[in-house]
C-alpha atoms as a PDB file:
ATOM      1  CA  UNK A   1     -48.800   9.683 112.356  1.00  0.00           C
ATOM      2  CA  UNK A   2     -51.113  12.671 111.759  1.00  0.00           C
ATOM      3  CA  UNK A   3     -49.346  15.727 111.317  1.00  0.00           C
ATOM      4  CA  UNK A   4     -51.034  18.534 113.478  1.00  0.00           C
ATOM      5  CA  UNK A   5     -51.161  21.126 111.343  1.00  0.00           C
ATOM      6  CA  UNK A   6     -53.899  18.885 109.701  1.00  0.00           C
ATOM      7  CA  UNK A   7     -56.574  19.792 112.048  1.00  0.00           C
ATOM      8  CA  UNK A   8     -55.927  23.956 111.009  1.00  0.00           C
ATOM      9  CA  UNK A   9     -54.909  24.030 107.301  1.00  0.00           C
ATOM     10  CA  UNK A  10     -57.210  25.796 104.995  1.00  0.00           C
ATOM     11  CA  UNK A  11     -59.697  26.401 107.706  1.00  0.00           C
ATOM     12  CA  UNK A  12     -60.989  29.142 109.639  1.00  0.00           C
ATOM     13  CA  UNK A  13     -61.321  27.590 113.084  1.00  0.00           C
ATOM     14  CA  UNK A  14     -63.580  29.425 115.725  1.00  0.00           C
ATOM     15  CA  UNK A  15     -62.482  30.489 118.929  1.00  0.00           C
ATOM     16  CA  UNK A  16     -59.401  32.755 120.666  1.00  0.00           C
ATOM     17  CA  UNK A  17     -56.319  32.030 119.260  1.00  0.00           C
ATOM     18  CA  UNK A  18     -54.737  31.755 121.877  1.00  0.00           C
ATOM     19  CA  UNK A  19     -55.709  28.180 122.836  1.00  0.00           C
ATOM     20  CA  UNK A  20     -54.760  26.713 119.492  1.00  0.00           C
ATOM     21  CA  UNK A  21     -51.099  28.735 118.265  1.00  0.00           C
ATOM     22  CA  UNK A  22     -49.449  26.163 120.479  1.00  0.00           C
ATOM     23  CA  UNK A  23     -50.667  23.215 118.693  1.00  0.00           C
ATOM     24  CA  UNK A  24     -49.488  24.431 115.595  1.00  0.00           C
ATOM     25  CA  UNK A  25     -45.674  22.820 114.647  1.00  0.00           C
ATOM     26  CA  UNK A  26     -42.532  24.686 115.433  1.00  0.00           C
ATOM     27  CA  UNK A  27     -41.125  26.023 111.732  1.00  0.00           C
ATOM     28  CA  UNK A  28     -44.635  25.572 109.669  1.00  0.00           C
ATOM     29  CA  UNK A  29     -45.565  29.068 108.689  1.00  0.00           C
ATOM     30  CA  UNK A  30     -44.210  30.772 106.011  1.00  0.00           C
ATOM     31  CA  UNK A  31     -45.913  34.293 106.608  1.00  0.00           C
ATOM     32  CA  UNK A  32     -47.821  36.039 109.047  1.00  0.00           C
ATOM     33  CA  UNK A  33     -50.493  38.742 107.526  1.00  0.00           C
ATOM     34  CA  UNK A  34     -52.740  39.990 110.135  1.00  0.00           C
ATOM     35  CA  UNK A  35     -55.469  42.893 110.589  1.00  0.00           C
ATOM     36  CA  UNK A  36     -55.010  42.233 114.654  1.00  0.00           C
ATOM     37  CA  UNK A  37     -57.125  44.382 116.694  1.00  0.00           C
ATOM     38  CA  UNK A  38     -56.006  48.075 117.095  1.00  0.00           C
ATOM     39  CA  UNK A  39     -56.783  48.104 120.644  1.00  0.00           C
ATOM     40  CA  UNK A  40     -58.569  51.717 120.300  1.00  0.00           C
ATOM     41  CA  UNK A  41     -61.966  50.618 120.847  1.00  0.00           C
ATOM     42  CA  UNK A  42     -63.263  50.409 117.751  1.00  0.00           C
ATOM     43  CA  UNK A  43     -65.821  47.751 119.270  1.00  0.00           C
ATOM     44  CA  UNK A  44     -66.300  45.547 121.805  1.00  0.00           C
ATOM     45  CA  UNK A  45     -63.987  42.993 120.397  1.00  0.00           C
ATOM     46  CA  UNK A  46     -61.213  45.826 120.124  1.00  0.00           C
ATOM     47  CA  UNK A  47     -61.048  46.810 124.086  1.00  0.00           C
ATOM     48  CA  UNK A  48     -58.152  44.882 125.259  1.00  0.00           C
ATOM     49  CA  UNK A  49     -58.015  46.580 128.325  1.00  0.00           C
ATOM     50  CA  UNK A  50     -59.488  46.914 132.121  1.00  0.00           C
ATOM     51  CA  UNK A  51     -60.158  50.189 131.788  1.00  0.00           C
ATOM     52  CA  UNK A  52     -64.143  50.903 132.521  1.00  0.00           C
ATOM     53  CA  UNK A  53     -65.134  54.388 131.720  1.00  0.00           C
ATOM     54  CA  UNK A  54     -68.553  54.938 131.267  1.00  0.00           C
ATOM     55  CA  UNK A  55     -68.626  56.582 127.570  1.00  0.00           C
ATOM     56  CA  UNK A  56     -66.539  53.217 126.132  1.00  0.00           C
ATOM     57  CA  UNK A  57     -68.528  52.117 123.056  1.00  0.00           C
ATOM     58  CA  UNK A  58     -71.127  55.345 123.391  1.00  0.00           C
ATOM     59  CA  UNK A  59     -72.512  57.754 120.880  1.00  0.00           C
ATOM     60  CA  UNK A  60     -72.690  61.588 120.414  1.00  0.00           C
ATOM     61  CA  UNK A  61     -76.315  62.412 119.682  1.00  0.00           C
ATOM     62  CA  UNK A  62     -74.594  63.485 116.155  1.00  0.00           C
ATOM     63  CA  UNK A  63     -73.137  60.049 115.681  1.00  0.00           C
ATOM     64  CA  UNK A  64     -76.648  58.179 115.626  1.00  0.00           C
ATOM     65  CA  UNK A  65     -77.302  57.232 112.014  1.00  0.00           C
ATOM     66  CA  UNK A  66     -74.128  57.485 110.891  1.00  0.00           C
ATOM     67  CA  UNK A  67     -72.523  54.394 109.609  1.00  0.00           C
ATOM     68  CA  UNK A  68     -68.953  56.091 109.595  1.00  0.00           C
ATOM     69  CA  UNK A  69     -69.646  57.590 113.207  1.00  0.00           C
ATOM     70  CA  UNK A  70     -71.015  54.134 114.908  1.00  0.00           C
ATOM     71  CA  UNK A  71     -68.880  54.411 117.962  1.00  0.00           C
ATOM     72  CA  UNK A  72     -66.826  57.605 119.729  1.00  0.00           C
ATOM     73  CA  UNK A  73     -64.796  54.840 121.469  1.00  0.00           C
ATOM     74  CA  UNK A  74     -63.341  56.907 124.090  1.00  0.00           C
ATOM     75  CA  UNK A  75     -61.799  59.603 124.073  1.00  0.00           C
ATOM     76  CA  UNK A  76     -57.655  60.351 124.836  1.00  0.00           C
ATOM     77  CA  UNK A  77     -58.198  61.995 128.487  1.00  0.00           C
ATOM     78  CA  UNK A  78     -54.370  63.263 129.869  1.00  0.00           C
ATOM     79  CA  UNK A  79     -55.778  63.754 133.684  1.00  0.00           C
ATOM     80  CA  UNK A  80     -57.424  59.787 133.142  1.00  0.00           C
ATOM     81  CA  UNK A  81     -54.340  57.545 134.719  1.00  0.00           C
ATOM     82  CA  UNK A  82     -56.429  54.396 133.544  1.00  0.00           C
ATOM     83  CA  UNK A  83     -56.341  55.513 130.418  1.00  0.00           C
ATOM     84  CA  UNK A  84     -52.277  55.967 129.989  1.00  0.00           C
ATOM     85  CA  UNK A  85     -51.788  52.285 131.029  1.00  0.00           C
ATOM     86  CA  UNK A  86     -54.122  51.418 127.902  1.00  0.00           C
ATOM     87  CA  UNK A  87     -50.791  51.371 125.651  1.00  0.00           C
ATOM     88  CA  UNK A  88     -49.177  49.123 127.952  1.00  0.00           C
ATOM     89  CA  UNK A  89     -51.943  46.644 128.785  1.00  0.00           C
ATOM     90  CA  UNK A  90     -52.664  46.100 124.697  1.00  0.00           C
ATOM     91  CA  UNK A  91     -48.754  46.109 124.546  1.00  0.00           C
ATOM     92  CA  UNK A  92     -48.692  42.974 126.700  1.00  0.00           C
ATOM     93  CA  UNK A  93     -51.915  41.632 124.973  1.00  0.00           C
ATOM     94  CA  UNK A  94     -49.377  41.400 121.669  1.00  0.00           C
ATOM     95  CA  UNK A  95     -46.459  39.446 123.636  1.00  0.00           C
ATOM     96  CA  UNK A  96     -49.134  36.750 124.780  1.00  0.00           C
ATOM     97  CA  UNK A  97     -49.874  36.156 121.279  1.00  0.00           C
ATOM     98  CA  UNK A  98     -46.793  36.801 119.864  1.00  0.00           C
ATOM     99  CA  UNK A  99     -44.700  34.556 121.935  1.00  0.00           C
ATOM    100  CA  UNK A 100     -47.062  31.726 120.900  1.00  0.00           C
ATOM    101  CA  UNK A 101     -46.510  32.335 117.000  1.00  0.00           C
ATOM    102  CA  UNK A 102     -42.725  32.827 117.030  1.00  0.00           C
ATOM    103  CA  UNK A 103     -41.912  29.322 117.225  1.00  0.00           C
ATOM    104  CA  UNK A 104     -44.636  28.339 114.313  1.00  0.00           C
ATOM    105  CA  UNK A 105     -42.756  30.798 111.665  1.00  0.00           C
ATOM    106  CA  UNK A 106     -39.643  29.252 109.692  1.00  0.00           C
ATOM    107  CA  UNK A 107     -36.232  31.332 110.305  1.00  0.00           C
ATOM    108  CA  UNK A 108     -36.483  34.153 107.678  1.00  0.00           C
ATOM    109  CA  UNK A 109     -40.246  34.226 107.610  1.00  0.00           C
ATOM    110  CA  UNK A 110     -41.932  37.814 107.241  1.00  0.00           C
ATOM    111  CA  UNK A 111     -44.823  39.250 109.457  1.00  0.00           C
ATOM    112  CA  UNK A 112     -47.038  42.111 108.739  1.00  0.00           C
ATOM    113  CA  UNK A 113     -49.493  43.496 110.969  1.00  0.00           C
ATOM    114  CA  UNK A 114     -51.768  45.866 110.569  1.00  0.00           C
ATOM    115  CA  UNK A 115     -52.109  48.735 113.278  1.00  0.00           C
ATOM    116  CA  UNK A 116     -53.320  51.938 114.545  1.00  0.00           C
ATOM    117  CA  UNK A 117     -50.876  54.961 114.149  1.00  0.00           C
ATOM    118  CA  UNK A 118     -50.948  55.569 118.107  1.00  0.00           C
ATOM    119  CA  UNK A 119     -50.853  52.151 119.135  1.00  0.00           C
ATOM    120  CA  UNK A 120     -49.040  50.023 116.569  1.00  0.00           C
ATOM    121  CA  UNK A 121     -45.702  50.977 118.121  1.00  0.00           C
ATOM    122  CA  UNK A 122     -46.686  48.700 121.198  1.00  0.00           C
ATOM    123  CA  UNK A 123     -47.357  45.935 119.192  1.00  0.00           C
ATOM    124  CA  UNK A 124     -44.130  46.542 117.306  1.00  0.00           C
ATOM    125  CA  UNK A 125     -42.280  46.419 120.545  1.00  0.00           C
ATOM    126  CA  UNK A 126     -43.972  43.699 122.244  1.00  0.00           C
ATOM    127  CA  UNK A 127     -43.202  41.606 118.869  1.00  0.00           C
ATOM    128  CA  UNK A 128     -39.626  42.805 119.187  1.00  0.00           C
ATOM    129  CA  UNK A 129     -39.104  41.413 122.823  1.00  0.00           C
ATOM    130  CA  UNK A 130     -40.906  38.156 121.297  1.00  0.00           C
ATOM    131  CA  UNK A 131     -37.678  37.910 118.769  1.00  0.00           C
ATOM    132  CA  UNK A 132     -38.883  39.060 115.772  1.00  0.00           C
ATOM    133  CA  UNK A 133     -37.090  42.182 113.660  1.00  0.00           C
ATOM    134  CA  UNK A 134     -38.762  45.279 112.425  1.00  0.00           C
ATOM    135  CA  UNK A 135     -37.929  45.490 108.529  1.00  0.00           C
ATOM    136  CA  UNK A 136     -40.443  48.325 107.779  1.00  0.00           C
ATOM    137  CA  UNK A 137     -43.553  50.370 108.379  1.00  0.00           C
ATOM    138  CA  UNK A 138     -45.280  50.222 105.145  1.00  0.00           C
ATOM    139  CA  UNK A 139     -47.964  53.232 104.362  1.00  0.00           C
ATOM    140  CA  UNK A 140     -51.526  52.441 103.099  1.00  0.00           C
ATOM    141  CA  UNK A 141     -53.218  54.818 101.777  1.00  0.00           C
ATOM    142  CA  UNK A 142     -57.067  54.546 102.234  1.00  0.00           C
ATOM    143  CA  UNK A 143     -59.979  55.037  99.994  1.00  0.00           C
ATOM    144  CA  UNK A 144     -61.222  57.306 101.963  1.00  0.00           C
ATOM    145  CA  UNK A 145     -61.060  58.465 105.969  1.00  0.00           C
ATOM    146  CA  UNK A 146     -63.662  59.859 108.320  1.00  0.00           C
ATOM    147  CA  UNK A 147     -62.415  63.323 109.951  1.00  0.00           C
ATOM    148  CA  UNK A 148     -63.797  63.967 113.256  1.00  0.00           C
ATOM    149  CA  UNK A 149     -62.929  67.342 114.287  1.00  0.00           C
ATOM    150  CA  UNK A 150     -65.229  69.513 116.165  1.00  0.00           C
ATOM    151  CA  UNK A 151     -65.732  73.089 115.673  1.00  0.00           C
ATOM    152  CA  UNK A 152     -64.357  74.913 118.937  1.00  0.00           C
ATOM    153  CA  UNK A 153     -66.148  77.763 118.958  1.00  0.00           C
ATOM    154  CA  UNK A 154     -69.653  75.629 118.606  1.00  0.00           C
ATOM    155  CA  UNK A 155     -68.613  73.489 121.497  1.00  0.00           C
ATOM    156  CA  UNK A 156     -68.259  77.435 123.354  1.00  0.00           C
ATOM    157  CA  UNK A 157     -71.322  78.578 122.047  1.00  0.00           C
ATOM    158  CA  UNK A 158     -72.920  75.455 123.798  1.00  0.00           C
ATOM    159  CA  UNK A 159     -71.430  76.516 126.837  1.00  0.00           C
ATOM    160  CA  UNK A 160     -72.554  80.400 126.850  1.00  0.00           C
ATOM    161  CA  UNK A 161     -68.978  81.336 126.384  1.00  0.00           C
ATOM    162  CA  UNK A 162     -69.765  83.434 123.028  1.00  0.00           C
ATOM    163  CA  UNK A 163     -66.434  85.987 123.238  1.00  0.00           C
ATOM    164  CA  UNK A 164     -64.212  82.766 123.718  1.00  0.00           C
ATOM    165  CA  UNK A 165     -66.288  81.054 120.157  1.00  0.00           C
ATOM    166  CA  UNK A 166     -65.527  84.648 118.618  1.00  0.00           C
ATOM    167  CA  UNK A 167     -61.725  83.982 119.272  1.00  0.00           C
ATOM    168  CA  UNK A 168     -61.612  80.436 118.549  1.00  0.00           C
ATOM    169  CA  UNK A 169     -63.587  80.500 115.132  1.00  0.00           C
ATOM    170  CA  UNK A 170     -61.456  78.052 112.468  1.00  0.00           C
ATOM    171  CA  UNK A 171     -60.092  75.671 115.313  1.00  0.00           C
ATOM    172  CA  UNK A 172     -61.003  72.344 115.768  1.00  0.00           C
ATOM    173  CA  UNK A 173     -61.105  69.276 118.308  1.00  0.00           C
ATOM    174  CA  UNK A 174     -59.545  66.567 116.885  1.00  0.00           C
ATOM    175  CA  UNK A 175     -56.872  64.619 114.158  1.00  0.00           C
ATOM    176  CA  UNK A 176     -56.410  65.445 110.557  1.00  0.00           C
ATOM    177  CA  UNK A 177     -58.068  63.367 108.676  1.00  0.00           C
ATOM    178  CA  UNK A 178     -56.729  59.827 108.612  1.00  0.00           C
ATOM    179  CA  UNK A 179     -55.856  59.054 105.160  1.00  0.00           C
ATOM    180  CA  UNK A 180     -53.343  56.327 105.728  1.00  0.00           C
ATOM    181  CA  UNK A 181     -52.830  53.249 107.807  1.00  0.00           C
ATOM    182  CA  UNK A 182     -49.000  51.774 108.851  1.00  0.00           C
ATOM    183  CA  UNK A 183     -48.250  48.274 108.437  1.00  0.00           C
ATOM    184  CA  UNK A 184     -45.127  46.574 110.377  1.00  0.00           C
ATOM    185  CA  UNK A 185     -42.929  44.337 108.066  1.00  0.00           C
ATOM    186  CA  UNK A 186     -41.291  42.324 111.113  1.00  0.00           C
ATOM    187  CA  UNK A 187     -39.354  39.071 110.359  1.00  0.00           C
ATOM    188  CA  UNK A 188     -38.113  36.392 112.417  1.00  0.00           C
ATOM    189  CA  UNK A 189     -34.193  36.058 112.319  1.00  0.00           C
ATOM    190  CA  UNK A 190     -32.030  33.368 110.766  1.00  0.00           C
ATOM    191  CA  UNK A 191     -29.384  31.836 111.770  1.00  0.00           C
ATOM    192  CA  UNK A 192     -27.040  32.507 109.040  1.00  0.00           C
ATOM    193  CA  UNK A 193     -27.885  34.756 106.076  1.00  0.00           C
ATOM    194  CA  UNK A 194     -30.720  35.745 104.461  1.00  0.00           C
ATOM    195  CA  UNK A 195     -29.954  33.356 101.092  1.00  0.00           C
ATOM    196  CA  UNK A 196     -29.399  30.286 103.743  1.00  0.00           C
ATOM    197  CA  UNK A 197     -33.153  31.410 104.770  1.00  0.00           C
ATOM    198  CA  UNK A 198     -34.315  31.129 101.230  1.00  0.00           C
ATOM    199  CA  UNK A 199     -32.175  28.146 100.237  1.00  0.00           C
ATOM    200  CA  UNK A 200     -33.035  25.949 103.500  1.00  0.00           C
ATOM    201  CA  UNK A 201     -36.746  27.599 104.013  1.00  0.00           C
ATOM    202  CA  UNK A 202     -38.361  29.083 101.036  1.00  0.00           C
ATOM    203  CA  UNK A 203     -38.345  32.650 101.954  1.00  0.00           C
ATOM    204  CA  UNK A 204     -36.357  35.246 102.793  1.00  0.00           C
ATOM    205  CA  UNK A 205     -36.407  37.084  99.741  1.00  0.00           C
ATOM    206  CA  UNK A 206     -38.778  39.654  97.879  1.00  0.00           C
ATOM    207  CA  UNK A 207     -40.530  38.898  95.182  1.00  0.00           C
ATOM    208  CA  UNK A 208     -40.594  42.610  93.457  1.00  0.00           C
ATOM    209  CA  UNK A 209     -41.418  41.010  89.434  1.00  0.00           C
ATOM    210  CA  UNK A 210     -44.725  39.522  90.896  1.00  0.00           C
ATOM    211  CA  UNK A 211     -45.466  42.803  92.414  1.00  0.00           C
ATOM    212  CA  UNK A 212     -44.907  45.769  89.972  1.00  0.00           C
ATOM    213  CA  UNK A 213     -47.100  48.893  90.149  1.00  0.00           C
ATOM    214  CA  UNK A 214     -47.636  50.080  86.665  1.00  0.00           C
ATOM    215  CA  UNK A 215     -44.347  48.145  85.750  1.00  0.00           C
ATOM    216  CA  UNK A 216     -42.507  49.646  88.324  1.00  0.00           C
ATOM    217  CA  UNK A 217     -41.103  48.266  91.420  1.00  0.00           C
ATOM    218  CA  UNK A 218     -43.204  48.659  94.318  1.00  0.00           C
ATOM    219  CA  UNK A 219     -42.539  51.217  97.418  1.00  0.00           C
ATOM    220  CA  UNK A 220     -43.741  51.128 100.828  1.00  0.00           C
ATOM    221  CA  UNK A 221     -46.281  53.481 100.416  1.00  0.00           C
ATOM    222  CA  UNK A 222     -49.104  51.342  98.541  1.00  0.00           C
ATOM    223  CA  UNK A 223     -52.384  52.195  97.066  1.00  0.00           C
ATOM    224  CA  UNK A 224     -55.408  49.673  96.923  1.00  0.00           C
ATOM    225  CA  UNK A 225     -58.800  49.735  96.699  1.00  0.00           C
ATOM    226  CA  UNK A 226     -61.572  47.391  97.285  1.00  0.00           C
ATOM    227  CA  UNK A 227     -62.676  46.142  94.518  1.00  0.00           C
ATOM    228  CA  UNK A 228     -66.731  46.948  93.006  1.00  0.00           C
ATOM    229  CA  UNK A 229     -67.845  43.393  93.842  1.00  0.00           C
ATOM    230  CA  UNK A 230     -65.619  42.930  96.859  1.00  0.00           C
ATOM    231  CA  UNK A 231     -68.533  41.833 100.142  1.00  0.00           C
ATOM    232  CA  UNK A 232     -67.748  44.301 102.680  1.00  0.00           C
ATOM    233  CA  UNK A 233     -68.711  42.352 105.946  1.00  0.00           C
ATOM    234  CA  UNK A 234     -66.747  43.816 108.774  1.00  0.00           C
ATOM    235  CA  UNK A 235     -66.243  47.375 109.959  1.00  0.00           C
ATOM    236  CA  UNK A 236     -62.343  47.083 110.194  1.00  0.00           C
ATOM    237  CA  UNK A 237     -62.356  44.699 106.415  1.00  0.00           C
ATOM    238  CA  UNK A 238     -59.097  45.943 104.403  1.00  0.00           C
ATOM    239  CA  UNK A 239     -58.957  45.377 100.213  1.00  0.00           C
ATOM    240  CA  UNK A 240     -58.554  41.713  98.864  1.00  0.00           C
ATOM    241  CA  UNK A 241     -55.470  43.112  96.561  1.00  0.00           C
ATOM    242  CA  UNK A 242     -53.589  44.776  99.641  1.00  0.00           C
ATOM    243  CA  UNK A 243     -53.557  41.449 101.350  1.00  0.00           C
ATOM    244  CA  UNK A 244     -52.720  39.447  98.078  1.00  0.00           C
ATOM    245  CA  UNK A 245     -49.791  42.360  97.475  1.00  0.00           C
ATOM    246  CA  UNK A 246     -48.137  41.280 100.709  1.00  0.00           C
ATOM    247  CA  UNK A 247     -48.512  37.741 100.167  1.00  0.00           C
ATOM    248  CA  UNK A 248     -47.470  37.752  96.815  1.00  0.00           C
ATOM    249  CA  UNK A 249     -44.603  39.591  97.947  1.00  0.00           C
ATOM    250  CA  UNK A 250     -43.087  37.057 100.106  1.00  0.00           C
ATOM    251  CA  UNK A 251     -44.261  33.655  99.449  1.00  0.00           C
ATOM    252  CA  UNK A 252     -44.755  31.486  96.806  1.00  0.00           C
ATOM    253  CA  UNK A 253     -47.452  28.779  95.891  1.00  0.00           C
ATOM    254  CA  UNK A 254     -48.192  26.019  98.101  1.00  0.00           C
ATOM    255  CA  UNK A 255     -46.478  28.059 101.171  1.00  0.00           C
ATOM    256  CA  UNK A 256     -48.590  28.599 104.455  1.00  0.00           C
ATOM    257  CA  UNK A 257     -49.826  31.745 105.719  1.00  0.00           C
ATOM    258  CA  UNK A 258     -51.218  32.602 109.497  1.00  0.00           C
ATOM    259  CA  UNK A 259     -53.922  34.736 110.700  1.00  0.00           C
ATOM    260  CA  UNK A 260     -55.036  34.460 114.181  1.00  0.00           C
ATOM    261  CA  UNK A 261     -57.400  37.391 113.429  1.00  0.00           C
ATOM    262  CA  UNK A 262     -58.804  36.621 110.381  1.00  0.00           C
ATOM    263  CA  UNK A 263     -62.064  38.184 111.004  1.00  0.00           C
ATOM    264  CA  UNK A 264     -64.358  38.524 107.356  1.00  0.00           C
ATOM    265  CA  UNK A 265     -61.486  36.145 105.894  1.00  0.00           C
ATOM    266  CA  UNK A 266     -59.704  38.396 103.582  1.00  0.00           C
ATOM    267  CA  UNK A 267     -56.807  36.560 104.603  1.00  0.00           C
ATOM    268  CA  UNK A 268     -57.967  33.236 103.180  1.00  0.00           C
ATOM    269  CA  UNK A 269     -59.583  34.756 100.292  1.00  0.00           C
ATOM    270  CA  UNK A 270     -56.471  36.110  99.321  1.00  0.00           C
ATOM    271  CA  UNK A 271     -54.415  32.628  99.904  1.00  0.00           C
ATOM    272  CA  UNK A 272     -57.259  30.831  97.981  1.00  0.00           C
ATOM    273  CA  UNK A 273     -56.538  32.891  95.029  1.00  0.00           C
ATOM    274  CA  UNK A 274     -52.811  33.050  94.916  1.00  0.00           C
ATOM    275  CA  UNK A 275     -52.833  29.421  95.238  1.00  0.00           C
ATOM    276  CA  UNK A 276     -50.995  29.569  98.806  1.00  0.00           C
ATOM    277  CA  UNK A 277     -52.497  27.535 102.319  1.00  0.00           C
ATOM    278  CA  UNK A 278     -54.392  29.272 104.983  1.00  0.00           C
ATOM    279  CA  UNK A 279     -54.715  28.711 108.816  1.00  0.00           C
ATOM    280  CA  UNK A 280     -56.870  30.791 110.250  1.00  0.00           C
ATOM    281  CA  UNK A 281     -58.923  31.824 113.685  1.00  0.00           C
ATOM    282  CA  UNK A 282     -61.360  33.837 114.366  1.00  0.00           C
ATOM    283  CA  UNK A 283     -63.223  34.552 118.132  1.00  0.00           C
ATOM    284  CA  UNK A 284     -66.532  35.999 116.608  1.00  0.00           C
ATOM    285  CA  UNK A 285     -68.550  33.000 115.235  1.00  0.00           C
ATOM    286  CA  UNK A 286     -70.530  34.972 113.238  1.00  0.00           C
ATOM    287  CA  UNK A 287     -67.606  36.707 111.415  1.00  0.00           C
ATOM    288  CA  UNK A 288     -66.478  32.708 110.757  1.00  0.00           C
ATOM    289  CA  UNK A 289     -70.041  31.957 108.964  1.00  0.00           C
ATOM    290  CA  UNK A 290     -69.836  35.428 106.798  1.00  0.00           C
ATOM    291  CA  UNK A 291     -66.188  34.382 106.113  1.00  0.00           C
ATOM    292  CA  UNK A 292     -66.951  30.980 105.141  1.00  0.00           C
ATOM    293  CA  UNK A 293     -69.674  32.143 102.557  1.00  0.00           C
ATOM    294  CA  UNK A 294     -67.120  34.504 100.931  1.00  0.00           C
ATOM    295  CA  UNK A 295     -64.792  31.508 100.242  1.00  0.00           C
ATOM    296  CA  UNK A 296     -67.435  29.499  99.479  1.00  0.00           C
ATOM    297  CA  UNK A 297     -68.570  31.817  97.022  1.00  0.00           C
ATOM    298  CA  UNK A 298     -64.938  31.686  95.285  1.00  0.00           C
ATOM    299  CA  UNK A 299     -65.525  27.768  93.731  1.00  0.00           C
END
C-alpha cells in the first residue's frame, strides 16, 4: 500500500496548505521550520484579516521608487476598533493551521516559526492552545533594517503649525529601527522524557557540535547573512545558513522537515543540502516556479 506521505516528500506542492496537512500521516515530521506570514500586511498574501481600510497595501508619495518602502501597509490606528481585532483574527488564522500539523510532528519534535515582534505572540499562543510548548524566542539579527520614522516637526510644517515644528524638532513618528527578528522554538510534548523522545523518535535533543559559532556553542541570539550568490526572490526571503542552523540543530540526515509556507524555497534548499527530506506548500504559484529553479539549480 502507498504510503501517503509519497505524494508530498521532497516536493513543493502548490496550493493553501490547509487542504493537504491532513493528508499527511500522524507522527511523520521530524521538524517544523517556517517563515509563516507575519500577518502585518506586508502584501497581499500577508492580510489575514477582514479588516478593509482604504490605505491597506498604499504608498506615501515618498515611498514610490523605493524598493525598501514598497508598501506602508497600514498603519497602527488606537481609535480604529477593526484594527485591534487584527491580533486576534491572525491569532485564530495560526490555530487553523496549527491544529492540522500537530498530529503530523513525532512526540519531541521541535517547531520554529518565524514572526513579527508585535504579532508573533499570537501565533505563539494560538500554537500553545494547539499543544505544542514554547522552548524559546531565538533573536536574529538582520543584515540590515529599514527605519521609518518621520520627522514631526516636517509633518507640522505641512500643516501650517510652524511654533508646534519649532518645539517638536528631533522627534519622530515611528519604531527604532528593526534590527532583529524573534523566532519561536515550540515543541510538541512527549509522553515520557525527553531521552524516550530521542531513543523512540530521533529527536529531542540538540545538536550543539554540528552548530558551533567560531568553535563556540551557539546562543539564541544568531547572526547570518545571505550569502553573495544566494537568489533573492521574495520580499520576506531569510538567509540559506539561518534555516540550515536550525535544521542542523535538531535533526539529523534522512529526517523530514515541514513548511506549509515555503514561499522562494529556502526551506528545501536548506534540506537538500544537509541531506534531510522536504515537504513543502506554497499558495503563490509563481513563488513555486522561482523555488523550483533554485533547487533545480543545486544538481
Amino acid at each position: 500500500m502507498q504510503n501517503p506521505l509519497d505524494d508530498y516528500i521532497d516536493r513543493i506542492v502548490t496550493g493553501d496548505c490547509l487542504t493537504h496537512l491532513a493528508n499527511l500521516p500522524p507522527h511523520s515530521v521530524h521538524c517544523f521550520v517556517s517563515d509563516i506570514p507575519y500577518g502585518i500586511n506586508l502584501n497581499a498574501w500577508d492580510v489575514l484579516h477582514q479588516n478593509t481600510n482604504s490605505g491597506l497595501l498604499g504608498q506615501s508619495p515618498a515611498q514610490i521608487g523605493k524598493r525598501g518602502f514598497q508598501r506602508r501597509g497600514k498603519p497602527i490606528r488606537g481609535w480604529n476598533h477593526a484594527d485591534r481585532s487584527i491580533p486576534r483574527e491572525y491569532q485564530a488564522w495560526c490555530a487553523q493551521w496549527g491544529a492540522l500539523i500537530y498530529p503530523t510532528l513525532m512526540d519531541g519534535a521541535s517547531l520554529f516559526v518565524f514572526g513579527a515582534r508585535r504579532m508573533l505572540h499570537r501565533a505563539v499562543i494560538a500554537l500553545e492552545d494547539c499543544g505544542f510548548l514554547l522552548r524559546d524566542i531565538l533573536a536574529w539579527e538582520k543584515p540590515s533594517a529599514h527605519h521609518r520614522a518621520q520627522r514631526l516637526s516636517v509633518v507640522l510644517e505641512r500643516r501650517g503649525l510652524l511654533d508646534e515644528a519649532e518645539r517638536w524638532q528631533g522627534w519622530r513618528l515611528g519604531n527604532l529601527a528593526p534590527r532583529w527578528e524573534p523566532i519561536a522554538w515550540l515543541f510538541k510534548p512527549y509522553p515520557r522524557t525527553v531521552t524516550d523522545a530521542v531513543l523512540d523518535n530521533g529527536v529531542g535533543a540538540v545538536n550543539l557540535d554540528a552548530c558551533l559559532i567560531d568553535g563556540k556553542a551557539p546562543s539564541n541570539l544568531v547572526n547570518f547573512r545571505f550569502e553573495p550568490d544566494e537568489p533573492r526572490i521574495h520580499e520576506a526571503q531569510k538567509p540559506v545558513q539561518l534555516v540550515e542552523f536550525l535544521i542542523k540543530l535538531t535533526t539529523r540526515e534522512g529526517q523530514i522537515v515541514l513548511d506549509p509556507f515555503i514561499g522562494s524555497g529556502t526551506t528545501a534548499v536548506a534540506c537538500r543540502r544537509l541531506r534531510r527530506h522536504y515537504v513543502g506548500f506554497e499558495i503563490e504559484p509563481g513563488y513555486v516556479h522561482l523555488a523550483e529553479d533554485r533547487l533545480r539549480r543545486l544538481r
